[in-house]
N, C-alpha and C. Protein backbone atom coordinates (compact mmCIF):
# COMPACT_ATOMS: atom_id res chain seq x y z
N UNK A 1 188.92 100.00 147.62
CA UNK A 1 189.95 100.30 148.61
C UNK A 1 190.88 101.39 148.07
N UNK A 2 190.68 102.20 148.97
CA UNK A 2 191.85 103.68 148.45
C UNK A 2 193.28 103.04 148.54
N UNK A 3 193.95 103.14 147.36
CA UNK A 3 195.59 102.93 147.59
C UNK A 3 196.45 104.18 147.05
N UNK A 4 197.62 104.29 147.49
CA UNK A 4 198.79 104.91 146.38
C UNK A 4 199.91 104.05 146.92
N UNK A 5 200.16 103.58 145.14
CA UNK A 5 201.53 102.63 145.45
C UNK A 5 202.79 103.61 144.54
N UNK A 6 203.70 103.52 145.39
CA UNK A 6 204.97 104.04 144.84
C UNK A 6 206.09 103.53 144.04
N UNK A 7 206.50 103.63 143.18
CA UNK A 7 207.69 102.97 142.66
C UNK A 7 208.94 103.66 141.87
N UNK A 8 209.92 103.45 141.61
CA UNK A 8 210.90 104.11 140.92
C UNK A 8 212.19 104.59 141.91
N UNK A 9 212.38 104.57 143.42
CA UNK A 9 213.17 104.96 144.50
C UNK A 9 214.34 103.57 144.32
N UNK A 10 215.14 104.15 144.54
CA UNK A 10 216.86 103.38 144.58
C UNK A 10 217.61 104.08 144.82
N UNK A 11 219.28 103.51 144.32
CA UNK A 11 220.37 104.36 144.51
C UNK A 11 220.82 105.18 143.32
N UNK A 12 221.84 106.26 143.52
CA UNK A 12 222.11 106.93 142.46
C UNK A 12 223.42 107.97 143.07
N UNK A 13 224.32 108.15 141.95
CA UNK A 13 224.92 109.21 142.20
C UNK A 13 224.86 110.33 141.97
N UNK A 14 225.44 111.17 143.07
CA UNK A 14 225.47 112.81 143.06
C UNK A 14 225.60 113.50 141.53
N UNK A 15 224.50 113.87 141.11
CA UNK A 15 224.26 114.36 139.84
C UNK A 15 223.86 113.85 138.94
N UNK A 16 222.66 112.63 139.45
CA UNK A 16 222.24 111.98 138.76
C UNK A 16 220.29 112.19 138.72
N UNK A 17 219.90 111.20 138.08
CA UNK A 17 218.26 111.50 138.20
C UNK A 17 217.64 110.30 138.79
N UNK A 18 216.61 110.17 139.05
CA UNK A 18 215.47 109.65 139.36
C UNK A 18 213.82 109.60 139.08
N UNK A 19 213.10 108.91 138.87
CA UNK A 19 211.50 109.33 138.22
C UNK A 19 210.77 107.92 139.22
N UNK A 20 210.02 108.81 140.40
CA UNK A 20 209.62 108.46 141.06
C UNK A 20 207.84 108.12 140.66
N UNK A 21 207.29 107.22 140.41
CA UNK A 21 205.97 107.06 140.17
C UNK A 21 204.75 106.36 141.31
N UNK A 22 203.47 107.06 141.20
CA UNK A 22 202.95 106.46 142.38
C UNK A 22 201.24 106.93 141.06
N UNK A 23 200.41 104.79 141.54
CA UNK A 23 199.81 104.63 141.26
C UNK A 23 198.45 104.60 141.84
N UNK A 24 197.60 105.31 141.45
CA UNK A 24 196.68 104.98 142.50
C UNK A 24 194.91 104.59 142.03
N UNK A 25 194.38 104.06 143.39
CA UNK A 25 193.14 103.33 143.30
C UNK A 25 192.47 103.79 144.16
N UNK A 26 190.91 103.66 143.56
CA UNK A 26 189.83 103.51 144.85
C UNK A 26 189.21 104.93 144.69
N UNK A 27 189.75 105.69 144.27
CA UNK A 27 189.30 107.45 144.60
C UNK A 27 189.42 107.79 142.73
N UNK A 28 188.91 108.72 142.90
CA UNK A 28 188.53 109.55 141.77
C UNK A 28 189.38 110.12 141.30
N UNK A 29 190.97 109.90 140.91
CA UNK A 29 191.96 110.65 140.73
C UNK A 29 191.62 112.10 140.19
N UNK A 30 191.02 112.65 139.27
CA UNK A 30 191.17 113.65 138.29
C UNK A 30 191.08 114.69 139.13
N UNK A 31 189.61 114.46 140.21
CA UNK A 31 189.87 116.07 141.45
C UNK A 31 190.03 116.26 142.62
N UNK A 32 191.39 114.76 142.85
CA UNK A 32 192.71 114.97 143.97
C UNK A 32 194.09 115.71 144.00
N UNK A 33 194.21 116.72 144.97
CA UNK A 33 195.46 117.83 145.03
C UNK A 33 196.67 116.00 145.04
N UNK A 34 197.67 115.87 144.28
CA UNK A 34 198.04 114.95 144.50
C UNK A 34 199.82 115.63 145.10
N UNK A 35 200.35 114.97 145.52
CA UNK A 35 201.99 115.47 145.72
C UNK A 35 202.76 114.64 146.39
N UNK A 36 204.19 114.94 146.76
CA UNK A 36 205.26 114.13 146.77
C UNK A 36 205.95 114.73 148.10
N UNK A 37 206.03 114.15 149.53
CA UNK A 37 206.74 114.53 150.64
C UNK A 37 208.26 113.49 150.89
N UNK A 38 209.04 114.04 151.00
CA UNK A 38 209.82 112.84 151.95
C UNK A 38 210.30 113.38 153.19
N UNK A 39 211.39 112.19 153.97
CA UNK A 39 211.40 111.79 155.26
C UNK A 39 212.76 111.71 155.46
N UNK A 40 213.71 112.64 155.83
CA UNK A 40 215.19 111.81 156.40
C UNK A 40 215.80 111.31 157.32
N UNK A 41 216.23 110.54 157.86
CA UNK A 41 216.07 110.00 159.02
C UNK A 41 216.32 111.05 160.03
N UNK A 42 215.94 110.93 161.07
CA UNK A 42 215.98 112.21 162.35
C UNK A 42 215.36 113.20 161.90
N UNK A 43 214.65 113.48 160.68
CA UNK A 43 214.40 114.79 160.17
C UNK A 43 212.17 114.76 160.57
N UNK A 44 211.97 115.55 160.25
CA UNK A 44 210.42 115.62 159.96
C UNK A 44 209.87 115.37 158.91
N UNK A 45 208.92 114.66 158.40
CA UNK A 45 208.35 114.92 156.96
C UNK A 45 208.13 115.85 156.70
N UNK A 46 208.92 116.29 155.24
CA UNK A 46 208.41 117.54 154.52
C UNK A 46 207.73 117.41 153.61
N UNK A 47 207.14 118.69 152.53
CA UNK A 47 206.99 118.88 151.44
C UNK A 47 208.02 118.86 150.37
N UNK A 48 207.76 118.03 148.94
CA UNK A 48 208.73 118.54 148.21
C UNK A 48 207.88 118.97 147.09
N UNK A 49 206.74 118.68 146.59
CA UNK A 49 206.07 119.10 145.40
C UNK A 49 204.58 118.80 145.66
N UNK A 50 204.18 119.48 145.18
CA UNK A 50 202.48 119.27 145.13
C UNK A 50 201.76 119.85 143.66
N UNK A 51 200.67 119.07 143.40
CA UNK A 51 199.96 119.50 141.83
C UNK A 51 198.46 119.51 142.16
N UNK A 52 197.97 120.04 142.28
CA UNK A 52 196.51 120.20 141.97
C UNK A 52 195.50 119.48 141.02
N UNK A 53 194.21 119.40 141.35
CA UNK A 53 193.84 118.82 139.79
C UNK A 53 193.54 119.46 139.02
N UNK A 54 193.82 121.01 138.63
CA UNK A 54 193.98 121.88 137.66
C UNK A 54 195.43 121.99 136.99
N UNK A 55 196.15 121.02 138.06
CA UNK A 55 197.53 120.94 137.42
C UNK A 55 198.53 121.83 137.66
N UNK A 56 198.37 123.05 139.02
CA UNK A 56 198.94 123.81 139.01
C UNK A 56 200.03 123.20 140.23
N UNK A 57 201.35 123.73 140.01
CA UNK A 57 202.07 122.78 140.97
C UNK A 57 202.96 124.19 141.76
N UNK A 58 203.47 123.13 142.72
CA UNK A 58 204.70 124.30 144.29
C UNK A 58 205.52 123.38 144.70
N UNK A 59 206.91 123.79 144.95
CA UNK A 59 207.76 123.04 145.06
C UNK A 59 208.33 123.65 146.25
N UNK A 60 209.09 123.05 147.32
CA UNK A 60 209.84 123.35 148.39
C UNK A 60 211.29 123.99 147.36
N UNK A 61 211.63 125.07 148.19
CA UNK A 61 213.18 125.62 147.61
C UNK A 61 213.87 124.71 147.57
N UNK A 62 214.29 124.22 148.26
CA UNK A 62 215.16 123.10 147.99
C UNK A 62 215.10 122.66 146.96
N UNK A 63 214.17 121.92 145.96
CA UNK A 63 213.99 121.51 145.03
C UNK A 63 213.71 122.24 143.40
N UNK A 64 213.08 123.45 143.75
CA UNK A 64 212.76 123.94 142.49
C UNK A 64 213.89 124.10 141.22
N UNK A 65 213.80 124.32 140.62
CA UNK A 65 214.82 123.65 139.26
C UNK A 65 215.54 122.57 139.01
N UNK A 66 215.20 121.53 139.70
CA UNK A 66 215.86 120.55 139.46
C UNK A 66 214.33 119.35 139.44
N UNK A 67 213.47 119.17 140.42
CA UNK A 67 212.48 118.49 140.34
C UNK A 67 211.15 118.79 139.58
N UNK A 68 210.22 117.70 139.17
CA UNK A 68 209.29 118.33 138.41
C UNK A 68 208.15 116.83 139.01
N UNK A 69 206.92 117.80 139.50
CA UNK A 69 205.95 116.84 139.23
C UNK A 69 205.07 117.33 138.30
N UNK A 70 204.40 115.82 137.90
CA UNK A 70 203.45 115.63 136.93
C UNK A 70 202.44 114.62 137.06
N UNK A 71 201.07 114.77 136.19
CA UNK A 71 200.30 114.03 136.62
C UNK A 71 199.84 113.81 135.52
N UNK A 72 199.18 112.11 135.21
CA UNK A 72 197.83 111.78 134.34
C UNK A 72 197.33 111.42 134.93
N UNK A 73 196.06 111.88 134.48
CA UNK A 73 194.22 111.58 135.12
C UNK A 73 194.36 110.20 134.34
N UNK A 74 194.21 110.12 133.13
CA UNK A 74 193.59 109.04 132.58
C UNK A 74 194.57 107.12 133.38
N UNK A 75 196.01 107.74 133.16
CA UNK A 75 196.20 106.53 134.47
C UNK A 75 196.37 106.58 135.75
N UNK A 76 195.98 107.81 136.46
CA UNK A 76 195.57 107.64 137.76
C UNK A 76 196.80 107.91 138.04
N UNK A 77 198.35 108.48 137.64
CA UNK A 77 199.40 108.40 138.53
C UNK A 77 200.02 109.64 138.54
N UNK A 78 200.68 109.93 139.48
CA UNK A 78 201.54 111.16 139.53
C UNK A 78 203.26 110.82 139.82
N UNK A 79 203.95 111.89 139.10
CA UNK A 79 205.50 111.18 138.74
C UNK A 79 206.16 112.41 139.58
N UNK A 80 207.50 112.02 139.80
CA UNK A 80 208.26 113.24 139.73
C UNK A 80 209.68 112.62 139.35
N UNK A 81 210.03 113.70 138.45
CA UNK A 81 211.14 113.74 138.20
C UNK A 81 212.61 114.37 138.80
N UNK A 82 213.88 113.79 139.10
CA UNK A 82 214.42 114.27 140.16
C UNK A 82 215.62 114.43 139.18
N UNK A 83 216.27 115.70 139.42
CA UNK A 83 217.30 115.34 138.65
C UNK A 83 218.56 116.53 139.42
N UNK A 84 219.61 116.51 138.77
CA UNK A 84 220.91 116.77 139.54
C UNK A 84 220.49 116.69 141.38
N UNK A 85 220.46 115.61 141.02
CA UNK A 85 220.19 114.72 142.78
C UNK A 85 221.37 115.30 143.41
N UNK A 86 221.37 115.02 144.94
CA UNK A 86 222.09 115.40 146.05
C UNK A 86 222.09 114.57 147.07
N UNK A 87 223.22 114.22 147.63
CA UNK A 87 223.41 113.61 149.42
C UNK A 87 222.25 114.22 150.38
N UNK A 88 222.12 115.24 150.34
CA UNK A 88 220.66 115.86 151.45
C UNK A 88 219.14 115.36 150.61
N UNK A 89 219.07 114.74 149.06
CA UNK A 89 217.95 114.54 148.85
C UNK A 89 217.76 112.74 149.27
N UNK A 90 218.47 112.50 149.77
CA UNK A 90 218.11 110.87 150.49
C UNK A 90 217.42 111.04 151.37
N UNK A 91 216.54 110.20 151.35
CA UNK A 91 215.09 110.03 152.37
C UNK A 91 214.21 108.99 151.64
N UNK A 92 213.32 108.61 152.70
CA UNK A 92 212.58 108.24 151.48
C UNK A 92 210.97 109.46 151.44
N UNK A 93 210.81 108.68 149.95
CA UNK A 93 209.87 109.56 149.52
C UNK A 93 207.99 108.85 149.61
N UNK A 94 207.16 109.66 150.19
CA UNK A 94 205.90 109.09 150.08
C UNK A 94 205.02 110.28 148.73
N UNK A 95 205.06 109.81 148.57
CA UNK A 95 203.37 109.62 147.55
C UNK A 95 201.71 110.42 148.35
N UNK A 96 201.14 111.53 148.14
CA UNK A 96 200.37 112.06 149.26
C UNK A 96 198.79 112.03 148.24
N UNK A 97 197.76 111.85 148.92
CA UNK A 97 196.51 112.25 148.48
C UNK A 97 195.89 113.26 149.07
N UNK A 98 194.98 114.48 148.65
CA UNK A 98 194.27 115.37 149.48
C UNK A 98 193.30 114.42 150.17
N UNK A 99 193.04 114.74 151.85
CA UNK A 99 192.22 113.38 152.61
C UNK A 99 193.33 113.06 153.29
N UNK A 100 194.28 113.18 153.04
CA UNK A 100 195.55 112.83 154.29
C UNK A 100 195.83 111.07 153.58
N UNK A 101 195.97 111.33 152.54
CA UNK A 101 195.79 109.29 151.94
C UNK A 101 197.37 109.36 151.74
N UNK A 102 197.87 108.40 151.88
CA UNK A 102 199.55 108.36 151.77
C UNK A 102 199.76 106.66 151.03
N UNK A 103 200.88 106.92 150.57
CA UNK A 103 201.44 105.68 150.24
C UNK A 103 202.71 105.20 151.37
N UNK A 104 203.44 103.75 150.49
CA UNK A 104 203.81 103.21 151.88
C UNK A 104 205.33 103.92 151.68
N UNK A 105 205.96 104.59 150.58
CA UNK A 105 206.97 105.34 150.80
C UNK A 105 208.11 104.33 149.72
N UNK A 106 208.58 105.02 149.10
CA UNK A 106 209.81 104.42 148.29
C UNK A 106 211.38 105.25 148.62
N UNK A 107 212.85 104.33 148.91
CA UNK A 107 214.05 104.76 149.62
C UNK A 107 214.46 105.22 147.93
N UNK A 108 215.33 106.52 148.41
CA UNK A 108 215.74 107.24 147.47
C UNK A 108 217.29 107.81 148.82
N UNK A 109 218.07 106.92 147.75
CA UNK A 109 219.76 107.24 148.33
C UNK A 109 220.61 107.94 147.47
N UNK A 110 221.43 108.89 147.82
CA UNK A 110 222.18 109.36 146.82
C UNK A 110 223.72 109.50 146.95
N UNK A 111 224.33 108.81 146.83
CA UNK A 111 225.83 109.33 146.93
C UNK A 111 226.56 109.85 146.81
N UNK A 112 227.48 110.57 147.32
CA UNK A 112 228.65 111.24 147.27
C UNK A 112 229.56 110.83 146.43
């Protein structure tokens, strides 16, 4: 059974970090484009990072210098690291597989 489970989403304050992790099963991790979208309420799902399985990664402006994804093959998971967080980066965040495979989404709040 294909999964991606997410974990590491909570609260935090404005200028703080986060390390979002998502585990996954069923598929062949090593040559899945893997990446990280979220959702704000009223908003559309976006992009915020994506990695390849050559490892090459793209980040939405919004995010670049402050977020970082990363991936191991050998445990199947891809991370991202969030850091000098923001009030506009609350949403929550899903977890993406190439195949359109998604996870069920972890809440990431940030305060003012």
């Amino acid at each position: 059974q294909v999964q991606l489970v997410e974990s590491g989403g909570g609260l935090v304050q404005t200028g703080g970090s986060l390390r979002l992790s998502c585990a996954a099963s069923g598929i062949i991790f090593s040559i899945y484009n893997m990446g990280w979208y979220r959702q704000a309420p009223g908003k559309q799902r976006e992009l915020v990072a994506k990695i390849t399985s050559i490892s090459t990664t793209n980040y939405a402006d919004s995010v670049k210098g402050r977020f970082t994804i990363s991936r191991d093959n050998a445990k199947k998971t891809v991370d991202l690291q969030m850091n000098n967080l923001k009030p506009e980066d609350t949403a929550v965040y899903y977890c993406w597989g190439s195949g359109d495979i998604w996870g069920q989404g972890t809440q990431v709040t940030v305060s003012s």
